[in-house]
N, C-alpha and C. Protein backbone atom coordinates (compact mmCIF):
# COMPACT_ATOMS: atom_id res chain seq x y z
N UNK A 1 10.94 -21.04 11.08
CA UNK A 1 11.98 -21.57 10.24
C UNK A 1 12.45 -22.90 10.80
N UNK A 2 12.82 -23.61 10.17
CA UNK A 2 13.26 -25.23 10.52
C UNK A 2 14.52 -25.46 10.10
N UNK A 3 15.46 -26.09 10.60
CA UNK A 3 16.89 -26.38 9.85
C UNK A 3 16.97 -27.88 9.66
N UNK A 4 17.57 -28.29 8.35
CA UNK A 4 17.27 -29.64 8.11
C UNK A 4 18.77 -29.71 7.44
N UNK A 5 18.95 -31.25 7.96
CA UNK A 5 20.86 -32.07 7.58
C UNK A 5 20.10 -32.89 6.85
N UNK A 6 20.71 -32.73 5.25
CA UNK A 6 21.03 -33.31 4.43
C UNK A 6 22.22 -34.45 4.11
N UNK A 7 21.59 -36.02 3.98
CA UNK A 7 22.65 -36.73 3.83
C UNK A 7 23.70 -36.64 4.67
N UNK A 8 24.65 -37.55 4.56
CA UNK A 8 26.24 -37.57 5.43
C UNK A 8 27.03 -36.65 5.41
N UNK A 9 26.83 -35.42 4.39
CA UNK A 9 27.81 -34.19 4.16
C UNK A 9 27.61 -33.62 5.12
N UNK A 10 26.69 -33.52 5.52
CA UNK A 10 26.13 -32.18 7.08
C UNK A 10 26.28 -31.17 6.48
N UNK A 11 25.34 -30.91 4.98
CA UNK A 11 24.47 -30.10 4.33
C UNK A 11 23.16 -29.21 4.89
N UNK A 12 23.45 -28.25 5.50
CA UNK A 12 22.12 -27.88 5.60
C UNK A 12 21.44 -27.14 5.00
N UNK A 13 19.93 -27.01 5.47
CA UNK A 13 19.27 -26.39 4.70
C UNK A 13 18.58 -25.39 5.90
N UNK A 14 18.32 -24.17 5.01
CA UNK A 14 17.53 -23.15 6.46
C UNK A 14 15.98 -22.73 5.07
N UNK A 15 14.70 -22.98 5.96
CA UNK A 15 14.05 -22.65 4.77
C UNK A 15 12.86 -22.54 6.05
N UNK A 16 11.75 -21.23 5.11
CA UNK A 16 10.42 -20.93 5.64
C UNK A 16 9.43 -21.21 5.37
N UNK A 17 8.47 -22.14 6.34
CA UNK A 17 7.58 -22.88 5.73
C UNK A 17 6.23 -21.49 4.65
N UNK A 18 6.80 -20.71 5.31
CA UNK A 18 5.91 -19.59 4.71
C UNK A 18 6.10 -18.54 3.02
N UNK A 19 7.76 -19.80 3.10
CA UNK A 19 8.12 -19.14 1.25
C UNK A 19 7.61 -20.34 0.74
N UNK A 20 6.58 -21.21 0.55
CA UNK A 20 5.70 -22.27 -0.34
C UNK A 20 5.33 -21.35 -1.38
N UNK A 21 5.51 -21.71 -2.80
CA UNK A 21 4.94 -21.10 -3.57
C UNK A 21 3.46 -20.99 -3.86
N UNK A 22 3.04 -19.74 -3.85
CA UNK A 22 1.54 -19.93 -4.22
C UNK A 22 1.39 -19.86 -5.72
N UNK A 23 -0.05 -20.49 -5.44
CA UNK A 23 -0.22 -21.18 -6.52
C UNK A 23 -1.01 -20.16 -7.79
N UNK A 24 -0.48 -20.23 -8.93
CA UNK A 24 -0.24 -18.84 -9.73
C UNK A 24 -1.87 -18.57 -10.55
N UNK A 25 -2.77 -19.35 -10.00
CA UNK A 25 -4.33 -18.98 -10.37
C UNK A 25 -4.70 -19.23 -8.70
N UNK A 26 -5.41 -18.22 -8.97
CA UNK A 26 -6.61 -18.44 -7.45
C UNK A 26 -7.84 -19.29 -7.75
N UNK A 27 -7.78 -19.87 -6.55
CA UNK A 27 -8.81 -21.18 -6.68
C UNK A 27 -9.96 -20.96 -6.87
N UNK A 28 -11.12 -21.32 -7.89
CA UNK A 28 -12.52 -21.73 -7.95
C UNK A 28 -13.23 -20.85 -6.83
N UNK A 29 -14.10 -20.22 -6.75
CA UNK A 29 -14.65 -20.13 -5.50
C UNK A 29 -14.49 -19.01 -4.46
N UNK A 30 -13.00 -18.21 -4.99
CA UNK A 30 -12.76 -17.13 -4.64
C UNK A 30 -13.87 -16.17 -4.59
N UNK A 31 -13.59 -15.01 -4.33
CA UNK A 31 -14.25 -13.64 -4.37
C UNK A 31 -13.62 -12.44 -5.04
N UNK A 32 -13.75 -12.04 -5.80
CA UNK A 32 -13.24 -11.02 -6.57
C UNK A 32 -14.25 -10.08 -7.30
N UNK A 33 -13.39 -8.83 -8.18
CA UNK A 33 -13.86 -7.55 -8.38
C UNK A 33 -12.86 -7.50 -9.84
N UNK A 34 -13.55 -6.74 -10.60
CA UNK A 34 -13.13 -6.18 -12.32
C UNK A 34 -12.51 -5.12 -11.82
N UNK A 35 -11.79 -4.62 -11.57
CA UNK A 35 -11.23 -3.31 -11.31
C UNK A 35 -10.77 -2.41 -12.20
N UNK A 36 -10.48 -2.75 -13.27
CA UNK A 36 -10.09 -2.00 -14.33
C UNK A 36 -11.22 -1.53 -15.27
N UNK A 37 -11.72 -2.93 -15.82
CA UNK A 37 -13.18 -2.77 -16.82
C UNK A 37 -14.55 -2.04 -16.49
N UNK A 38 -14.67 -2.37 -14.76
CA UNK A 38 -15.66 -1.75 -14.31
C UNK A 38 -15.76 -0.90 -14.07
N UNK A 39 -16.93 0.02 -14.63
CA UNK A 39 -17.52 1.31 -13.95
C UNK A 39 -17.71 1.15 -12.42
N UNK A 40 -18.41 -0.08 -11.94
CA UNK A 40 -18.73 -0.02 -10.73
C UNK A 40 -18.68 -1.36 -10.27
N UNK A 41 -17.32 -1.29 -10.02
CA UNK A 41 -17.03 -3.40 -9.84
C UNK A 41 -17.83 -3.49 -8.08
N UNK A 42 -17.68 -4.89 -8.24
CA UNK A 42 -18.55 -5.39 -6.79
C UNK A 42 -17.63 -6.98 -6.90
N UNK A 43 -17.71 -7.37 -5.78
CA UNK A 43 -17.50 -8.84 -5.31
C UNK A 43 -18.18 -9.46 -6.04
N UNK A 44 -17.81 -10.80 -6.70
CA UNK A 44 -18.73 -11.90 -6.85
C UNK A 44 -17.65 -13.14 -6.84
N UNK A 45 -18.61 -14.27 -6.89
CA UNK A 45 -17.76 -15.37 -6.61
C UNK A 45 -16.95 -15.41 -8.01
N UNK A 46 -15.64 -16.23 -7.93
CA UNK A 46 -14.87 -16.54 -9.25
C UNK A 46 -14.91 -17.75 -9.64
N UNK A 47 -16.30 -18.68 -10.84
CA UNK A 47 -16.27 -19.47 -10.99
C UNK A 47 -15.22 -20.01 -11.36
N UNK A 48 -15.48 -21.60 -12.02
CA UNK A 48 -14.09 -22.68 -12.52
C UNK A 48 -13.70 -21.82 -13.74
N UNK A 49 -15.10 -21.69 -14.46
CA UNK A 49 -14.55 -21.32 -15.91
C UNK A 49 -13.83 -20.16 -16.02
N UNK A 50 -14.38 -18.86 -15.27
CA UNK A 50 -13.52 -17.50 -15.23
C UNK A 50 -12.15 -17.86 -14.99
N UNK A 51 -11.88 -18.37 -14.08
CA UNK A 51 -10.18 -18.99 -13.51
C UNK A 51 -9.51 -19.57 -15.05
N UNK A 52 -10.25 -20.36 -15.98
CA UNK A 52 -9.52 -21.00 -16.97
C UNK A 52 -9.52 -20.21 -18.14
N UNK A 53 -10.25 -19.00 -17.85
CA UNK A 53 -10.05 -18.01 -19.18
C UNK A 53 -9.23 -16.71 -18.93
N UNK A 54 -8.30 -16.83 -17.05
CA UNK A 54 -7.65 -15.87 -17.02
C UNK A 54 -6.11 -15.95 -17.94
N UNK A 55 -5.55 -14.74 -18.40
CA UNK A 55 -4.59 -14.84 -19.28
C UNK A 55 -3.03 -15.00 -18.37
N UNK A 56 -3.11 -14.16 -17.10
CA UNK A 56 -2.05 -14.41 -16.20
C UNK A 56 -2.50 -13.54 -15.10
N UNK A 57 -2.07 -14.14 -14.03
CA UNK A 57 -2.65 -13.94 -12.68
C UNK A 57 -1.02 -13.95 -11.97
N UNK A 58 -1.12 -12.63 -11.09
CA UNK A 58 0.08 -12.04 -10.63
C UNK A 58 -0.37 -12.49 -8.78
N UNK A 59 0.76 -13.41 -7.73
CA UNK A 59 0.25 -13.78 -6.33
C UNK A 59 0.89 -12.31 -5.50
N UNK A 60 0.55 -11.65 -4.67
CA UNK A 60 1.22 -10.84 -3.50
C UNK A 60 0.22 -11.58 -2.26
N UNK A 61 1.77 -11.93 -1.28
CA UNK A 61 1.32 -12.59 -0.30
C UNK A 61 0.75 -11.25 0.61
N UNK A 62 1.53 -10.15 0.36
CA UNK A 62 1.43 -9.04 1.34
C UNK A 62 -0.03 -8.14 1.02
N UNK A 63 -0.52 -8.17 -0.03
CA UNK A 63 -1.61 -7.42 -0.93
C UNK A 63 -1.18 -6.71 -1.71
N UNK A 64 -0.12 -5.71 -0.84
CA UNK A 64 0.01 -4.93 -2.70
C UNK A 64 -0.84 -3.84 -2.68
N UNK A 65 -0.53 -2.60 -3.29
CA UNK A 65 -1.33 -1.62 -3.63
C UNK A 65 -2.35 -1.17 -2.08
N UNK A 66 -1.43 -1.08 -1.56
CA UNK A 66 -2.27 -0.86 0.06
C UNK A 66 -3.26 -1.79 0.87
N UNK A 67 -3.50 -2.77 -0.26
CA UNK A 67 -4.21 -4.27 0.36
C UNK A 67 -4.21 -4.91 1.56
N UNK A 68 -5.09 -5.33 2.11
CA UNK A 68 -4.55 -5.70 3.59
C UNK A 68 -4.77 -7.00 3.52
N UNK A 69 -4.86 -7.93 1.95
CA UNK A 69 -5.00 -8.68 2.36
C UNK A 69 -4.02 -9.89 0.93
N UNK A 70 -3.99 -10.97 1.24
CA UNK A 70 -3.12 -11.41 -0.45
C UNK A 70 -3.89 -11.60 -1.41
N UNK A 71 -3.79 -11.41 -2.39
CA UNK A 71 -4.29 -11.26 -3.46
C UNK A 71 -3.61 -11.44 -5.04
N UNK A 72 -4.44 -12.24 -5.95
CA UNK A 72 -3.84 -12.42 -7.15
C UNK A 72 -4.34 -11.70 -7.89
N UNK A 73 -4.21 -10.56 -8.78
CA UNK A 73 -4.49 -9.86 -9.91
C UNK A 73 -4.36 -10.81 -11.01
N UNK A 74 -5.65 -10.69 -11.93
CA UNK A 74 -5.34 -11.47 -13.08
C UNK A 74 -5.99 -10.74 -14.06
N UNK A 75 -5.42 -10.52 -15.04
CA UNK A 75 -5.84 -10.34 -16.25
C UNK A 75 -6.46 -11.40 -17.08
N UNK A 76 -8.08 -10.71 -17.25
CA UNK A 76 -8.84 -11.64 -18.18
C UNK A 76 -8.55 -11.43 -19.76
N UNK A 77 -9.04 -10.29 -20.10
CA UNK A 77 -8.66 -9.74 -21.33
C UNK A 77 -7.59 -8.20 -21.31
N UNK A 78 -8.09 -7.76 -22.67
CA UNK A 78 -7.51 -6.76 -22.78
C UNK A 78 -8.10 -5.36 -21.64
N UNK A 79 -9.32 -5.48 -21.60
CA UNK A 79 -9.79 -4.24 -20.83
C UNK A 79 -9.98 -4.72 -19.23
N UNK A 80 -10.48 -6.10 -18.59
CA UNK A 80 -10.53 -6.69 -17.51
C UNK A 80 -9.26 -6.85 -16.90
N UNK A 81 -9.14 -6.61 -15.42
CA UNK A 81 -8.13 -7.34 -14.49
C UNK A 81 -8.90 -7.56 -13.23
N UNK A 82 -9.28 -8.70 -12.90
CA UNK A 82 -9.54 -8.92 -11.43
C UNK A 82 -8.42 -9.17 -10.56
N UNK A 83 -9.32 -8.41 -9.27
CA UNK A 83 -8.10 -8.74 -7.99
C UNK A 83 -8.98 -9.78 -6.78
N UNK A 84 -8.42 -11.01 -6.75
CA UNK A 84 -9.35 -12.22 -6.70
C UNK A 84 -8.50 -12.06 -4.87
N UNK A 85 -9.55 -12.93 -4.16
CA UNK A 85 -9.27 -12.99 -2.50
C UNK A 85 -9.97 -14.01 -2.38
N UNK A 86 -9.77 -14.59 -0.98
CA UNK A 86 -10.04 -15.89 -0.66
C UNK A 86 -11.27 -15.98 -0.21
N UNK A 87 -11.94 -14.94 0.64
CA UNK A 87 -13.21 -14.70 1.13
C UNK A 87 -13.74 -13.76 0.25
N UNK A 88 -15.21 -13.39 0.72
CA UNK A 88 -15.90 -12.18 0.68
C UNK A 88 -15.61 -11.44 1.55
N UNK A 89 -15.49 -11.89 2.80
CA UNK A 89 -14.99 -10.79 3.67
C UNK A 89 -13.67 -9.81 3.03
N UNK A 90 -12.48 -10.47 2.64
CA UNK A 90 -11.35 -9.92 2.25
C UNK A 90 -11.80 -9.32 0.98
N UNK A 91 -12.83 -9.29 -0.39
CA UNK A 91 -12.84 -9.28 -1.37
C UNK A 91 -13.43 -7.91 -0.85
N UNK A 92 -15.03 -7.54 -0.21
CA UNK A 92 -14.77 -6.20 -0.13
C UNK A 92 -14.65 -4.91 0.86
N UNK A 93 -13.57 -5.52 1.65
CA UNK A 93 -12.59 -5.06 2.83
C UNK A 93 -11.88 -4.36 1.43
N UNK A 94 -11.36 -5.37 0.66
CA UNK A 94 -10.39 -4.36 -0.16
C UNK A 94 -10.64 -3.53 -0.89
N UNK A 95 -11.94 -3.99 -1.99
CA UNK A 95 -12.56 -3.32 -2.69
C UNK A 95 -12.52 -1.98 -2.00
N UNK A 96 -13.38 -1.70 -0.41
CA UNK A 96 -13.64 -0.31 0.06
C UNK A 96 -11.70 0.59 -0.23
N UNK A 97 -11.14 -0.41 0.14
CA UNK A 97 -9.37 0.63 -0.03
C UNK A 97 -9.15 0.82 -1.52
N UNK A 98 -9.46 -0.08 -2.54
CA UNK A 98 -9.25 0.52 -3.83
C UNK A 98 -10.02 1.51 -3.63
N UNK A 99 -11.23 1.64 -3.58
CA UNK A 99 -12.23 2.68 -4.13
C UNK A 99 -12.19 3.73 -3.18
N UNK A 100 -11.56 3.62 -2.22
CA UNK A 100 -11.08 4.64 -1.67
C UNK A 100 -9.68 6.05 -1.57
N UNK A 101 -8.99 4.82 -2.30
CA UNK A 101 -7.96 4.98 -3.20
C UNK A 101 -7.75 5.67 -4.63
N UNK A 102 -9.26 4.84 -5.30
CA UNK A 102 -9.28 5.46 -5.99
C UNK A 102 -9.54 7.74 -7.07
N UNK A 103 -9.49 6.94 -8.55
CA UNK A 103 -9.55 8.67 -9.11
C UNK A 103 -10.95 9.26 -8.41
């Protein structure tokens, strides 16, 4: 955390460089899984175009849903939701806890 004086009032500010908002699509290039649509989802990369046909993509810095890692859920359509990660490594690290998790 950093504390910063604002102007001549001796305004401060207390803020965490680690509350930056993330950014509400995951980038190009990711690694992700269909989790909902699929019978038997797997990792694959998340091209440009998949990213521009998601409908809304939800960020957890923490993972979420027992995740160990952050992750954006996005809904493509009505039956699709991917849960997109930054690596492959993280994409199916998690995958094994959904599906372990899982019915």
């Amino acid at each position: 955390m950093r504390l910063v004086t604002l102007g001549c009032c001796g305004l401060a500010l207390l803020f965490s460089t680690s509350l930056a908002a993330a950014p509400k699509l995951p980038a190009a290039g990711g690694f992700g899984f269909d989790w909902t649509g699929s019978k038997r989802p797997r990792c694959a990369v998340i091209p440009r175009e998949m990213v521009g046909r998601f409908q809304r993509c939800e960020y957890t810095a923490s993972g979420g849903f027992g995740l160990a890692d952050p992750v954006h859920a996005c809904r493509l359509d009505k039956v699709s939701e991917y849960m997109v990660f930054a690596t492959k490594a993280a994409c199916a690290r998690n995958l094994k806890i959904m599906q372990a998790n899982g019915p």
